[in-house]
Structure formats: C-alpha cells, structure tokens
C-alpha atoms as a PDB file:
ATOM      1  CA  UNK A   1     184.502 -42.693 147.214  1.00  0.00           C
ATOM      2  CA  UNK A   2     181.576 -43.071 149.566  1.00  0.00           C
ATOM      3  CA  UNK A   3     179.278 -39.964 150.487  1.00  0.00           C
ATOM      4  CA  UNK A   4     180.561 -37.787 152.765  1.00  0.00           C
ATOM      5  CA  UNK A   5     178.349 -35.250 154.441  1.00  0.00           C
ATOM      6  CA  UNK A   6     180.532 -32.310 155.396  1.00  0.00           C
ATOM      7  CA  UNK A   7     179.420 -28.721 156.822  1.00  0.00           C
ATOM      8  CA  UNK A   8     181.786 -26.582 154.781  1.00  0.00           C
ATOM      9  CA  UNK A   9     184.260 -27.532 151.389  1.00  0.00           C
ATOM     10  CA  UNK A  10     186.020 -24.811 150.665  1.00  0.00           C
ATOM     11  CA  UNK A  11     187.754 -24.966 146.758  1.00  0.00           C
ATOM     12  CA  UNK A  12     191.087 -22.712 146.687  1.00  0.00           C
ATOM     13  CA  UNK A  13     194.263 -22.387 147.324  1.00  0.00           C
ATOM     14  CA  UNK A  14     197.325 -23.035 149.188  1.00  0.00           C
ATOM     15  CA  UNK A  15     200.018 -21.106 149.883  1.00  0.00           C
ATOM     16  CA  UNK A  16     203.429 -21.256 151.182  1.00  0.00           C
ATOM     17  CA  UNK A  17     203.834 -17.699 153.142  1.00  0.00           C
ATOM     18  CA  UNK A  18     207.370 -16.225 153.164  1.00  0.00           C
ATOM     19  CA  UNK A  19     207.007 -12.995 155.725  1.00  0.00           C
ATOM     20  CA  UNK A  20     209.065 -10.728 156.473  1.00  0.00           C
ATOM     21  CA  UNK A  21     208.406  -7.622 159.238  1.00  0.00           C
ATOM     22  CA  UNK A  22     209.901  -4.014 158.470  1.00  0.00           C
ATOM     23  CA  UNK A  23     209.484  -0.304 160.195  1.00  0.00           C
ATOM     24  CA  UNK A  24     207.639   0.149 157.173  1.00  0.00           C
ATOM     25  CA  UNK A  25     206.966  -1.217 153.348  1.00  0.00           C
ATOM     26  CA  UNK A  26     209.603  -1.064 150.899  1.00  0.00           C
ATOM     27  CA  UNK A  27     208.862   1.791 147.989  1.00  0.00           C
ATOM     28  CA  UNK A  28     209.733   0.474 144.243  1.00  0.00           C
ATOM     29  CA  UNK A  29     213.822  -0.001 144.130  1.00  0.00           C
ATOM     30  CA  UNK A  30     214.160  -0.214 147.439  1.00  0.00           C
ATOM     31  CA  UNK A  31     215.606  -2.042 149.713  1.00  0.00           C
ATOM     32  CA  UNK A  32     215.300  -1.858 153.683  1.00  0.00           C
ATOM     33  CA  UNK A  33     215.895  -3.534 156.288  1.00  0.00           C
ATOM     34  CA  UNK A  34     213.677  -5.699 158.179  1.00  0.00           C
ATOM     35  CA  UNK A  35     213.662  -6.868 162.081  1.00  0.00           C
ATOM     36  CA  UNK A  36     211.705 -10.678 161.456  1.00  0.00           C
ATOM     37  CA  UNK A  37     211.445 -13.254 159.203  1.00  0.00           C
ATOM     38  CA  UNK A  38     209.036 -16.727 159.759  1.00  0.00           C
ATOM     39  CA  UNK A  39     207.583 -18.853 156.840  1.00  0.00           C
ATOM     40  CA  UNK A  40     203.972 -19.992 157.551  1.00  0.00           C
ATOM     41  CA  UNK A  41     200.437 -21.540 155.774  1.00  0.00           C
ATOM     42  CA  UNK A  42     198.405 -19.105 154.124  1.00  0.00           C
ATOM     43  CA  UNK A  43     196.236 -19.408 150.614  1.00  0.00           C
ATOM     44  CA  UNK A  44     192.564 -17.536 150.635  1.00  0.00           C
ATOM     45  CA  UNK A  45     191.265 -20.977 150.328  1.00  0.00           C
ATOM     46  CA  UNK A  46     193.305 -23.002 153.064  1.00  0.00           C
ATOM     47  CA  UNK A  47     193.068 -19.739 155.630  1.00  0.00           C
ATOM     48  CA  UNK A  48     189.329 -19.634 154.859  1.00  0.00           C
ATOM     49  CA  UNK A  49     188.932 -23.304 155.502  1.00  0.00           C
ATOM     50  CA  UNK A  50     191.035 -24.012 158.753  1.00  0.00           C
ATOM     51  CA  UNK A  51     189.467 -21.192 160.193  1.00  0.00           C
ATOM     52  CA  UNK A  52     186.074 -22.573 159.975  1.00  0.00           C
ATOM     53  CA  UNK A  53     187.233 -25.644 161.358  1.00  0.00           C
ATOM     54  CA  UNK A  54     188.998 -24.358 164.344  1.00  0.00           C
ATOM     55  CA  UNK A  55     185.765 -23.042 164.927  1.00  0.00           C
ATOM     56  CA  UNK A  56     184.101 -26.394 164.940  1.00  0.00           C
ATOM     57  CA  UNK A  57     182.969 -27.596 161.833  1.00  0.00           C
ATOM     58  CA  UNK A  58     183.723 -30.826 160.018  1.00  0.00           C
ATOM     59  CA  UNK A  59     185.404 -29.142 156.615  1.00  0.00           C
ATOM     60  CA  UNK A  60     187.144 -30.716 153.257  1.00  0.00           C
ATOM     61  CA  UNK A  61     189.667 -28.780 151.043  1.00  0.00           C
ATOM     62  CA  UNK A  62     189.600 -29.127 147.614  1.00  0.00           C
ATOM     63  CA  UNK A  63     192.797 -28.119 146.453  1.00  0.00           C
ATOM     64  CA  UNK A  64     196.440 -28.826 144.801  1.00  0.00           C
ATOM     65  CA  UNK A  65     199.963 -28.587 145.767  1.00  0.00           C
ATOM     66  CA  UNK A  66     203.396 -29.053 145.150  1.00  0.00           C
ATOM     67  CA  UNK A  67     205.503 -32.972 145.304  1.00  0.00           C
ATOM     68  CA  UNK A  68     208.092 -31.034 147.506  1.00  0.00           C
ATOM     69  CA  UNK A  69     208.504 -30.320 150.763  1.00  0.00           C
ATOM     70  CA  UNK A  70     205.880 -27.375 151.750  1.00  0.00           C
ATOM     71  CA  UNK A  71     203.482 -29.312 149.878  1.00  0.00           C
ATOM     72  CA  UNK A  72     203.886 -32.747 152.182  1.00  0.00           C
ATOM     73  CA  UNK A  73     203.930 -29.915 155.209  1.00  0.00           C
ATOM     74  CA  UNK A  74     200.506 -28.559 154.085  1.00  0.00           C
ATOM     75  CA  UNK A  75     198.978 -31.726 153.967  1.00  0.00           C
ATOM     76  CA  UNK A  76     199.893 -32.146 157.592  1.00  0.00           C
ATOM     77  CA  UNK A  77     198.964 -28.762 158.298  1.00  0.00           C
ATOM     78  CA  UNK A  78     195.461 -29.548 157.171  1.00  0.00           C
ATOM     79  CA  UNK A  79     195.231 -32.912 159.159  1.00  0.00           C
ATOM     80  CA  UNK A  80     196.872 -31.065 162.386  1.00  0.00           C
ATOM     81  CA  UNK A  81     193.672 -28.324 161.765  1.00  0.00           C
ATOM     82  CA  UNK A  82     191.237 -31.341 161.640  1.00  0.00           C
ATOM     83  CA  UNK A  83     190.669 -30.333 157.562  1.00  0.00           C
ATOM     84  CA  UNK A  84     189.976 -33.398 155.377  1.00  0.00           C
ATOM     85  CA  UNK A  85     192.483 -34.206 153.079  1.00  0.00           C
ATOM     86  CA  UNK A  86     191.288 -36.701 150.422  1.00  0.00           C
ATOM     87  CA  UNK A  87     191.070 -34.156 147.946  1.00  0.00           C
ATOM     88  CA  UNK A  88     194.344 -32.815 148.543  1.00  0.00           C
ATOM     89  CA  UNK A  89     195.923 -33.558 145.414  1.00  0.00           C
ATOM     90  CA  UNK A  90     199.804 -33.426 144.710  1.00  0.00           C
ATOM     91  CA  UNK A  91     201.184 -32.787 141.195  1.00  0.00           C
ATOM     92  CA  UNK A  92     205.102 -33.015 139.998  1.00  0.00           C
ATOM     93  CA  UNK A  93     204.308 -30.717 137.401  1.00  0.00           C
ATOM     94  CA  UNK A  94     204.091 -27.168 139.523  1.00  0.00           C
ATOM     95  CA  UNK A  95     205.803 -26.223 142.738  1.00  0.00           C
ATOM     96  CA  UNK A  96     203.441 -25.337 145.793  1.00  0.00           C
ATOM     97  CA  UNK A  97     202.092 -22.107 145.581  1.00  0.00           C
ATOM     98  CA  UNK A  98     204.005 -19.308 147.504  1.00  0.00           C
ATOM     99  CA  UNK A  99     203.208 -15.491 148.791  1.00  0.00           C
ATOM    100  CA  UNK A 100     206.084 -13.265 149.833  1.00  0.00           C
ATOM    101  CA  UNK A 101     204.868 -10.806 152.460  1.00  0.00           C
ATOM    102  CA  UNK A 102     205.797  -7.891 153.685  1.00  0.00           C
ATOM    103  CA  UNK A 103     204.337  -6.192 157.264  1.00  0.00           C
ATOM    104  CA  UNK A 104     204.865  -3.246 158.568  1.00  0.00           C
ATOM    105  CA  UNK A 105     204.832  -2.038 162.289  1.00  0.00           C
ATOM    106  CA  UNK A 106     201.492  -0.407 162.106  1.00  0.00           C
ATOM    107  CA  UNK A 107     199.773  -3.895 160.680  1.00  0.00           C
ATOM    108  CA  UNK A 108     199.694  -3.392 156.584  1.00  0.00           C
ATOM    109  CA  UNK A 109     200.819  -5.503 154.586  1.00  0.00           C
ATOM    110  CA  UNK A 110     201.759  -5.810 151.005  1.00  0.00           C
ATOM    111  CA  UNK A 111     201.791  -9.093 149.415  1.00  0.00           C
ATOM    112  CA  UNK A 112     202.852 -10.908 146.028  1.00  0.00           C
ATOM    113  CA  UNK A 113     201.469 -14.339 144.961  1.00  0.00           C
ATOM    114  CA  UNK A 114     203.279 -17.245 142.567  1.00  0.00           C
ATOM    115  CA  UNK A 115     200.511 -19.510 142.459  1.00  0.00           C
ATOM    116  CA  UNK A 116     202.096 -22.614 141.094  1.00  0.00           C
ATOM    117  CA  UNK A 117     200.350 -25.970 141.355  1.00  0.00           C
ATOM    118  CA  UNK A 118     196.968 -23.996 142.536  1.00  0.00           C
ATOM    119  CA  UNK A 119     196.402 -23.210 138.392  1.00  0.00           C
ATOM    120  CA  UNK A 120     196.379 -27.255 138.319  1.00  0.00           C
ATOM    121  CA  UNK A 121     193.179 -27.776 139.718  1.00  0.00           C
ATOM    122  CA  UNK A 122     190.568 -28.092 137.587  1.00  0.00           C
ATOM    123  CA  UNK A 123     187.549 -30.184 136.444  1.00  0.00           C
ATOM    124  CA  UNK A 124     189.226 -33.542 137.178  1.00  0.00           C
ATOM    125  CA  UNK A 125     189.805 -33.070 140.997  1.00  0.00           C
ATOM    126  CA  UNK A 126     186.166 -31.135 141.245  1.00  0.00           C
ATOM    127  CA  UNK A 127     184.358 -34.188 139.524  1.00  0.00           C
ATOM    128  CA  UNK A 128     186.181 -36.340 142.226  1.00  0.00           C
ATOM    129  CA  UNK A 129     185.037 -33.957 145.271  1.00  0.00           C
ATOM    130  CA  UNK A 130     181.581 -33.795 143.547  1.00  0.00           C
ATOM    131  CA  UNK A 131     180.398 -36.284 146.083  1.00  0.00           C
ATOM    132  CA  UNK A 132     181.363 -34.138 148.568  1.00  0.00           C
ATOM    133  CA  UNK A 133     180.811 -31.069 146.960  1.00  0.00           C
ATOM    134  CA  UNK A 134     176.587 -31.738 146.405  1.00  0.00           C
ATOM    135  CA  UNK A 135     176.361 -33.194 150.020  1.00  0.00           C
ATOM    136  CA  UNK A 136     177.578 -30.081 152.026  1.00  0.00           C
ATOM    137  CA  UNK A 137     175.846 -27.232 153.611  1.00  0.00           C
ATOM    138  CA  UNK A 138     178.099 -24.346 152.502  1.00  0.00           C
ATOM    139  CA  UNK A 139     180.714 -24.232 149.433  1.00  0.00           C
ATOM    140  CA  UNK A 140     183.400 -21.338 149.738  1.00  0.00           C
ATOM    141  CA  UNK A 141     185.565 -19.907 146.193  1.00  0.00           C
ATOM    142  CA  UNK A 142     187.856 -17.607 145.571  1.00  0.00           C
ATOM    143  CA  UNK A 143     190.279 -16.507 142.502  1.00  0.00           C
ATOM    144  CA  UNK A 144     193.886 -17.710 143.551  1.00  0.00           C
ATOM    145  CA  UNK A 145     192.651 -20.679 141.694  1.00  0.00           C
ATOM    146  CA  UNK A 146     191.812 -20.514 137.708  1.00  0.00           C
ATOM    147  CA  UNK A 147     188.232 -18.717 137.569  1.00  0.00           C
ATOM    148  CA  UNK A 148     186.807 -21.302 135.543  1.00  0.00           C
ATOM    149  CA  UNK A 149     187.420 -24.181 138.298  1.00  0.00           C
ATOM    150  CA  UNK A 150     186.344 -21.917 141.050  1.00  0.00           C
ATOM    151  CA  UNK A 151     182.972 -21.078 138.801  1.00  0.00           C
ATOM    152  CA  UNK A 152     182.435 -24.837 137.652  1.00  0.00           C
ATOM    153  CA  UNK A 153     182.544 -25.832 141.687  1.00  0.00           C
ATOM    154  CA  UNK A 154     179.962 -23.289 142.461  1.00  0.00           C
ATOM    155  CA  UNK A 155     177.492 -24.681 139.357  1.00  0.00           C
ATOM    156  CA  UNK A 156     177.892 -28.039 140.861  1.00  0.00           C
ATOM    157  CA  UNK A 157     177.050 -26.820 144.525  1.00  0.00           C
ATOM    158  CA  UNK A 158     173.926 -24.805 143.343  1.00  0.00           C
ATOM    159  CA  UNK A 159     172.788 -27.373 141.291  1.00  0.00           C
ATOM    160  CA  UNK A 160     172.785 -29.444 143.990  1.00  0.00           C
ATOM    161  CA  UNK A 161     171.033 -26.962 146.295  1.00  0.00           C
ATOM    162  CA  UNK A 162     174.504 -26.118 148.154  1.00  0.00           C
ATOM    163  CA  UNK A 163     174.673 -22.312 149.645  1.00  0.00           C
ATOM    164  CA  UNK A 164     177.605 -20.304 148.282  1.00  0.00           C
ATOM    165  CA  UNK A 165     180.098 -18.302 149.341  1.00  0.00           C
ATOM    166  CA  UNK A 166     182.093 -16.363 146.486  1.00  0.00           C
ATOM    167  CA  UNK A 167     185.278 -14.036 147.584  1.00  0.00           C
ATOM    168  CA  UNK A 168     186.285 -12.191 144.092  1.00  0.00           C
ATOM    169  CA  UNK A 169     189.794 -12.472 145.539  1.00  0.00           C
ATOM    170  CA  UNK A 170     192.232 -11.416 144.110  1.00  0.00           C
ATOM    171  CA  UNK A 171     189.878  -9.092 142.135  1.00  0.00           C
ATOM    172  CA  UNK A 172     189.623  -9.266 138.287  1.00  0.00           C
ATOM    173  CA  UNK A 173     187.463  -6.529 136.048  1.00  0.00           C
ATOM    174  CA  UNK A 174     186.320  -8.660 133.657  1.00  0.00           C
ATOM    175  CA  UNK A 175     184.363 -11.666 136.615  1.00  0.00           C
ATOM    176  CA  UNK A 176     181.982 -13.747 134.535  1.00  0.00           C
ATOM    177  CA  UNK A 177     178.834 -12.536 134.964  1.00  0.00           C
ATOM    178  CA  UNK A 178     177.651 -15.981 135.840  1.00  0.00           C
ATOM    179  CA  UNK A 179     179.567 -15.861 139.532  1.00  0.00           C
ATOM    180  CA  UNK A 180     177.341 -13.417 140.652  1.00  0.00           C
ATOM    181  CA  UNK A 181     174.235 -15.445 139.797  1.00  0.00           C
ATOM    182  CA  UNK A 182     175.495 -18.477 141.450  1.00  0.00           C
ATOM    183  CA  UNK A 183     176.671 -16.781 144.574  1.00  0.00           C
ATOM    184  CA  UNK A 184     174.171 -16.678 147.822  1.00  0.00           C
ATOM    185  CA  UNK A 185     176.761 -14.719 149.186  1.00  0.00           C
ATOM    186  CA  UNK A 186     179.128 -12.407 147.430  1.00  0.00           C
ATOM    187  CA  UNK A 187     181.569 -11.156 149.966  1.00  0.00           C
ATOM    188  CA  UNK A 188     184.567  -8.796 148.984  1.00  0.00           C
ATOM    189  CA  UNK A 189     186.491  -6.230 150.075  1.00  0.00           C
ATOM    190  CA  UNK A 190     186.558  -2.432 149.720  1.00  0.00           C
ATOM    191  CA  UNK A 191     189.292  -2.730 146.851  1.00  0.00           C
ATOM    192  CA  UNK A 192     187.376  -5.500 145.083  1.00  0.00           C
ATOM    193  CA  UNK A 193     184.381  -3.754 145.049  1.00  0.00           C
ATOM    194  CA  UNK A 194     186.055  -0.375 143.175  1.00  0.00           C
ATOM    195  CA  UNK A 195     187.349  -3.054 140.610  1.00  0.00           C
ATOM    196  CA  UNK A 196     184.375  -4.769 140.114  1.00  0.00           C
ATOM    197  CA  UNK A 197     182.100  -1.683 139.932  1.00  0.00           C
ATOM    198  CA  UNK A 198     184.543   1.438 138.682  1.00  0.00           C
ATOM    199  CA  UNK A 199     183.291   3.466 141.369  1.00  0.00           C
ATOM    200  CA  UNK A 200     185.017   4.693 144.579  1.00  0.00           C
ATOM    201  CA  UNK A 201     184.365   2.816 147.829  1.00  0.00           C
ATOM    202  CA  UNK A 202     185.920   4.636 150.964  1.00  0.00           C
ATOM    203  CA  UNK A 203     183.123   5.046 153.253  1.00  0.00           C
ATOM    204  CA  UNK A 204     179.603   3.348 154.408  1.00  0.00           C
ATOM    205  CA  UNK A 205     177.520   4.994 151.716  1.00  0.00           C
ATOM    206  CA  UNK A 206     179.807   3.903 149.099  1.00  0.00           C
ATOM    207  CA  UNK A 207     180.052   0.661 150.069  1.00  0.00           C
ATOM    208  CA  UNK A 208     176.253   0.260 150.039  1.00  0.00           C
ATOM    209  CA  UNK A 209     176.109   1.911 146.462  1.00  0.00           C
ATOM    210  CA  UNK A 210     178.581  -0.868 144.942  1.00  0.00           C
ATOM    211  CA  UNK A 211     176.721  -3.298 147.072  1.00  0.00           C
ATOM    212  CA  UNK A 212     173.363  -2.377 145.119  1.00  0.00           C
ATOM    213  CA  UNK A 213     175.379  -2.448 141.779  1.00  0.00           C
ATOM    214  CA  UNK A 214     176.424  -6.126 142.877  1.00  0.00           C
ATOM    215  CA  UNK A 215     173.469  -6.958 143.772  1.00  0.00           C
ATOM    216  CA  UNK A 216     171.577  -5.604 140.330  1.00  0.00           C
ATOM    217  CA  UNK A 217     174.367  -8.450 138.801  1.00  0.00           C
ATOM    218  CA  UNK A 218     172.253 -11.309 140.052  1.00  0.00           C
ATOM    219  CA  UNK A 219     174.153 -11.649 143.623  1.00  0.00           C
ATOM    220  CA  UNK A 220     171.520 -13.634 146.286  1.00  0.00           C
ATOM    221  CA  UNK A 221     173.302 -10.729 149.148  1.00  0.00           C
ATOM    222  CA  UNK A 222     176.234  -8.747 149.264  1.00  0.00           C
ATOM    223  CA  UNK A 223     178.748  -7.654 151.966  1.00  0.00           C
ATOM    224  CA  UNK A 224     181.373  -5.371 151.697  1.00  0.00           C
ATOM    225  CA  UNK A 225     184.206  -5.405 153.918  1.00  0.00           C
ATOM    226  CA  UNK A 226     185.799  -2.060 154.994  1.00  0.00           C
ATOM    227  CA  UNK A 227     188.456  -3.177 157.932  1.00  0.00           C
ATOM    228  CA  UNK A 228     187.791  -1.098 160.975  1.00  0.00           C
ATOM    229  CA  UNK A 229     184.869   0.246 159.452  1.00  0.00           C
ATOM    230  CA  UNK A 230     183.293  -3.066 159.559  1.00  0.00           C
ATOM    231  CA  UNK A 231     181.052  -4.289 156.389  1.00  0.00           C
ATOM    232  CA  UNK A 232     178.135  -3.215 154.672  1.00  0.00           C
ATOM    233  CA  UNK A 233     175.166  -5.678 154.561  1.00  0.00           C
ATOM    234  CA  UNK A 234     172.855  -5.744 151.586  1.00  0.00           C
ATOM    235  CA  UNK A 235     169.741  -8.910 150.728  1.00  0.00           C
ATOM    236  CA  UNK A 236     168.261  -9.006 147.515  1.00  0.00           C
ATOM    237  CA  UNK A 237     164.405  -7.291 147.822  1.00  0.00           C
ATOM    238  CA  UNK A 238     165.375  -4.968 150.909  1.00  0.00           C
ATOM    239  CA  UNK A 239     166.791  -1.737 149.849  1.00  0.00           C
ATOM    240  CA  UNK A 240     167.352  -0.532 153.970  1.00  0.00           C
ATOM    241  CA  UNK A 241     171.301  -0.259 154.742  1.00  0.00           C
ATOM    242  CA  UNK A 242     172.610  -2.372 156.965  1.00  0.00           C
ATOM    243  CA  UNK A 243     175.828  -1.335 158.746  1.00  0.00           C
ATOM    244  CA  UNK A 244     177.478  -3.895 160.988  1.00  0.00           C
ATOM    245  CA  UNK A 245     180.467  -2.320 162.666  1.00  0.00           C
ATOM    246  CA  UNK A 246     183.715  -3.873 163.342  1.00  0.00           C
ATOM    247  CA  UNK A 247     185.289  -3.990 166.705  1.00  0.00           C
ATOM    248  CA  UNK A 248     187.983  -1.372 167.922  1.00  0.00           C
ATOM    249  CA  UNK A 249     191.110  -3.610 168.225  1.00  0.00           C
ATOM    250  CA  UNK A 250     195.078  -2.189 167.560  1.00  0.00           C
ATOM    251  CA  UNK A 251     196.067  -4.393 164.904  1.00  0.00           C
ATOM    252  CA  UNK A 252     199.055  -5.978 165.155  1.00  0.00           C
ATOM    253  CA  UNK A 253     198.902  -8.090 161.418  1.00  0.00           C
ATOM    254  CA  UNK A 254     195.863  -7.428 159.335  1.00  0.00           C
ATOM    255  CA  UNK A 255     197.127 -10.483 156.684  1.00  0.00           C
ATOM    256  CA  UNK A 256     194.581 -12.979 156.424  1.00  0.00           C
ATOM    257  CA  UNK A 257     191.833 -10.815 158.524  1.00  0.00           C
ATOM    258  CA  UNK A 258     189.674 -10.987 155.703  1.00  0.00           C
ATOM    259  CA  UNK A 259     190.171 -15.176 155.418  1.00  0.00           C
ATOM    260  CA  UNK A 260     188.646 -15.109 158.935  1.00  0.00           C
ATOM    261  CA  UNK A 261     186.213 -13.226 158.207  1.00  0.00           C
ATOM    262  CA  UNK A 262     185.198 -15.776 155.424  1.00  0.00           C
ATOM    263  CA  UNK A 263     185.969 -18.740 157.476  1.00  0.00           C
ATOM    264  CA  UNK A 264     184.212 -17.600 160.295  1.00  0.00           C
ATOM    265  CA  UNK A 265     181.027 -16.306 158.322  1.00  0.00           C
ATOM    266  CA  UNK A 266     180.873 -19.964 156.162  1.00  0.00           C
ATOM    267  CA  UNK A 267     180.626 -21.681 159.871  1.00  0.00           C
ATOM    268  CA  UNK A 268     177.747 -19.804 160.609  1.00  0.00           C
ATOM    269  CA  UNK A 269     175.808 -20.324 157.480  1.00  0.00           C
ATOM    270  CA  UNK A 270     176.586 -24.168 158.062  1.00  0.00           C
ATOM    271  CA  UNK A 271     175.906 -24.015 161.849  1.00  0.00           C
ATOM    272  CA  UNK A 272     173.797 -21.038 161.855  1.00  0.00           C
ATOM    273  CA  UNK A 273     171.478 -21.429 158.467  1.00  0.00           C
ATOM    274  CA  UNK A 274     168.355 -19.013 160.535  1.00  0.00           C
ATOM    275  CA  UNK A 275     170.351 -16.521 162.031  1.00  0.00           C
ATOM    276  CA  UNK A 276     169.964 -13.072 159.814  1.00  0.00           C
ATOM    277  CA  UNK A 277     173.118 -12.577 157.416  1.00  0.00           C
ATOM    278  CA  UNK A 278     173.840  -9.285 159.154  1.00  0.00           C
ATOM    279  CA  UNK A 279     174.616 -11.384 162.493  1.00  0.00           C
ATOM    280  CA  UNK A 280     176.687 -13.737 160.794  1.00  0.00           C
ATOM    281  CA  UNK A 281     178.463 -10.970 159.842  1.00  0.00           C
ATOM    282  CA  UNK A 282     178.765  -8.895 163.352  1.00  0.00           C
ATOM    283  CA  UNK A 283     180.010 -12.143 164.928  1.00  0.00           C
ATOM    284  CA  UNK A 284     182.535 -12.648 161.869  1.00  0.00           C
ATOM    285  CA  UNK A 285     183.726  -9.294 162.611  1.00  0.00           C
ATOM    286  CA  UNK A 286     184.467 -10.115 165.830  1.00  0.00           C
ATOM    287  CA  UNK A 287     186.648 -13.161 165.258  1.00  0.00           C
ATOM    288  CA  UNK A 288     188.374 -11.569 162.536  1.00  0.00           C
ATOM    289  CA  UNK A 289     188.751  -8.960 165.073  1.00  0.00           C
ATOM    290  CA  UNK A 290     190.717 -11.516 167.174  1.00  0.00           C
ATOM    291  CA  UNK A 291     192.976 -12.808 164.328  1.00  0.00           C
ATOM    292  CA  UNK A 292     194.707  -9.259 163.493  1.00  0.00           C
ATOM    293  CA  UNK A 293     195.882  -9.100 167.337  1.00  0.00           C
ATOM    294  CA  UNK A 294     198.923 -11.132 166.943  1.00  0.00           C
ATOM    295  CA  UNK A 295     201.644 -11.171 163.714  1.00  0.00           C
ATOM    296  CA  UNK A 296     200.854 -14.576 161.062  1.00  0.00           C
ATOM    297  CA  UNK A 297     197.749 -15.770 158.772  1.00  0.00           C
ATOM    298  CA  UNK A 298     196.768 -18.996 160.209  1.00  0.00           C
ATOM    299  CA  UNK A 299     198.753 -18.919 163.719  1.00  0.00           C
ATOM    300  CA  UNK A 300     196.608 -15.926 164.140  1.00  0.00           C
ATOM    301  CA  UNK A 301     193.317 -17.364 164.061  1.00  0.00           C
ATOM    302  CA  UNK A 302     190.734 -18.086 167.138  1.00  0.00           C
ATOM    303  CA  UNK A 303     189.838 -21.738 167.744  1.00  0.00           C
ATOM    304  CA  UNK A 304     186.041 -21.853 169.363  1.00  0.00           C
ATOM    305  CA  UNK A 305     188.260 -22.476 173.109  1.00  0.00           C
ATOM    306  CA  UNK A 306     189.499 -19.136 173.044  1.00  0.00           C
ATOM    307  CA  UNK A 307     186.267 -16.912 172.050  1.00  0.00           C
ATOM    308  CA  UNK A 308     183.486 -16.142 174.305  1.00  0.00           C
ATOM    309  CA  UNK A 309     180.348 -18.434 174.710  1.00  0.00           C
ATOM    310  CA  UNK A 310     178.213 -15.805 173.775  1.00  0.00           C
ATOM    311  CA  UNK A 311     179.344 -16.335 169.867  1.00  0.00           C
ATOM    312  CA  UNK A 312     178.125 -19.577 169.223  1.00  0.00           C
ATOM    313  CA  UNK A 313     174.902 -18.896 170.884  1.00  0.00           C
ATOM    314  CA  UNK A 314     171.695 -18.585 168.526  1.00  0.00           C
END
C-alpha cells in the first residue's frame, strides 16, 4: 500500500453487542425479566476508535471480523463513522465477535464476551498496517485481541517513535512485563488496577498507590479510572498526586464510558501532543461524561458538533 499518515490507529476488537435492559442484573440461575432489547457496535477497540473520530481525527482500525452478516455491517459501521477500513480484514474461519449485555435501571452493566474472529488477528494483518502503524501520531491496544498481537503492534509503533496508548482490558494477572515498558500511557480502570497490582483500589489514595506500582513497572504515565470519582494522574519523575475529577452526571448506561474515555484521550494526544496529560484527561472525563447520558456503546458517544467549543481549545 502507499503511506498513509493517520492521527490515531487503534488495534482491537470488534464486537457485535446483544443488550438487553432489566430492573436489575440477573443473580447466578436466574432468570428475570427484562423491559428492552437492541443489538448494536461495541468492541474496546472499535468504541475506542470511532469515538476519536467523531471527534475529528482521521483514524484506521486494525482489526478482524466475521464473513457473515454483522461482520459486512461493521465494516459499514466504520465507513458511516469516517474510520478507515483497509485493514479491516474478514476471515471464514471465526464468526464476528459478540458481547451479551445486560443493564440495569441505575446504569451497571454486566457483560460477557465470545471473541471469535478478533483471536485471528495477528502478525500477518499488523505487518500489512505497519505502514500505517509507524506513520501515525498515537497507537491505541487493548486485550480483547490475543496479547501477543496487541504487544507486537505496540513494539512496532515505539520503534517507530509512535506514542502509545495501552488499556489492560479485559485485565489479565500475569501482563507481560514488556507492555508496560512500551506504553507512554497506561490507562486502566479501578478493577484492572487491583488485578494487576493485588492491592485494593476504592478510593483516590489507592488509586495513586497502584498508579506508583505501575509506574515502578516501566509505564511512561499512568491513569487510573475510578467512574464518578474521576481518574488519578501519575508521570514518571513527579511523585505529586494529581486528581482530575469527573463530572456529576446521572448515568443512564455506563457501557462503553471507559472506550470514550480512551477515544477521547488518544484525540488529544494526536491533536493535543503539548497540552499536560492531566488536561487530556479532565476533558476526556468530560466527554465520557456525555456518553453515559443516554442507553448504547457507540450511539452514545459525542461527535465534536454536540460538545462545547471550549474542549477543543488549547
């Protein structure tokens, strides 16, 4: 292919999200009854990468689905987004990946994940994207693909000077040690961040302890997210901590709050490269803040039209 300069690639996943919305979540043998049903586009990787782009950034998935039909629908979904699809691969070998969801009337969720043709990606497809893989400003991973493709992308991207974004999701104890030393920015959740360090992480102070014992691992800078009490900054060399709130909202749908956050934190390091990493984050809160105000993963994310000036303003 020719060289293609894009501001975000984001290597992941796709999924196929089956939801279903109940009084509340279902306890082990049970069944209940629930009041709404809608199949939609999720995948850390895909929700992480249209949400960049609907906040205006040229971005290329690097990814693989299903030969059937919510694979041909994804593709579309991507081009509909403004994503780049040329390393969208399909295979006949796996089914498109799938997540059954469950949501209950105060927002939480519970989720399970068949991956499928996302385990198919591997070093074939990332040699492929390489050219576009060494030419952008930010890469984003996850772990809804296999760990080793998700590490191998993020070798390529640092050796070619790319800035990284790793999200340990979903969360594995035993990470190679060598993601955290290829990650400018390691980015996970509360629950992530009890896996990955054995240690509680409920509050502020917590989350700035396992930050420091992520950090120790080689990490460039770590953020924790803790929902509505926002994220914990921490930069390698500066030992202050740095708190960046979250905004009060009544969430409606928290699924996929944490993709925006991602998405909307890779746009700024593309768009944004000077601005401090704890203001990348405060204005990621915010549009994650938006996405959790109305029921879906992807149909609940902000384009740039419907957020204020001020957050695209150095």
């Amino acid at each position: 292919m020719t060289e293609k300069v894009f501001d975000v690639v984001v290597v992941g996943s796709c999924m196929t999200d089956l939801v279903s919305k109940a009084p509340r979540l279902p306890k082990a043998g049970e069944t209940i009854h629930g009041h709404k049903f809608f199949i939609g586009f999720g995948g850390k990787g895909a929700n992480q990468c249209i949400q960049a782009a609907r906040l205006g950034v040229k971005t290329a998935m690097v990814c693989k689905v299903g030969k059937d039909f919510f694979g041909d629908n994804y593709i579309q979904n991507f081009k509909d987004n403004g994503v780049h699809t040329e390393f969208v691969k399909q295979s006949s070998d796996a089914v498109t990946g799938a997540a059954s969801i469950t949501v209950d009337d105060a927002g939480e969720n519970a989720i399970v994940i068949v991956a499928g043709a996302n385990m198919l990606l591997g070093a074939e497809e990332l040699q492929e994207a390489l050219p576009a893989i060494s030419h952008t400003k930010v890469l984003v991973c996850q772990l809804e693909i296999s760990p080793q493709t998700s590490l191998q992308a993020m070798c390529m991207a640092r050796d070619n000077k790319v800035k990284t974004i790793f999200n340990p999701a979903p969360a594995i104890p035993d990470l190679d040690p060598d993601f955290y030393r290829v990650s400018d920015v390691f980015c996970c959740n509360e629950s992530e961040a009890e896996l990955l360090t054995g240690s509680s992480v409920a509050s502020v102070e917590e989350a700035h302890r396992a930050g420091q014992e992520l950090l120790k691992r080689g990490c460039g800078s770590v953020i924790v997210t803790l929902g509505p009490q926002g994220c914990v900054v921490l930069k390698g060399g500066e030992s202050t901590l740095k708190h960046v709130p979250a905004p009060e909202v009544t969430a409606v749908d928290t699924t996929g709050a944490g993709d925006s956050f991602i998405g909307a934190l890779a746009f700024y390091m593309a768009n944004h490269p000077h601005m401090p990493l704890e203001e990348m984050a405060r204005r990621a809160n915010l549009v994650a803040g938006v996405s959790v105000r109305e029921i879906g993963t992807q149909t609940s994310f902000p384009y740039r039209r419907d957020l204020p000036n001020e957050y695209f303003q150095e």
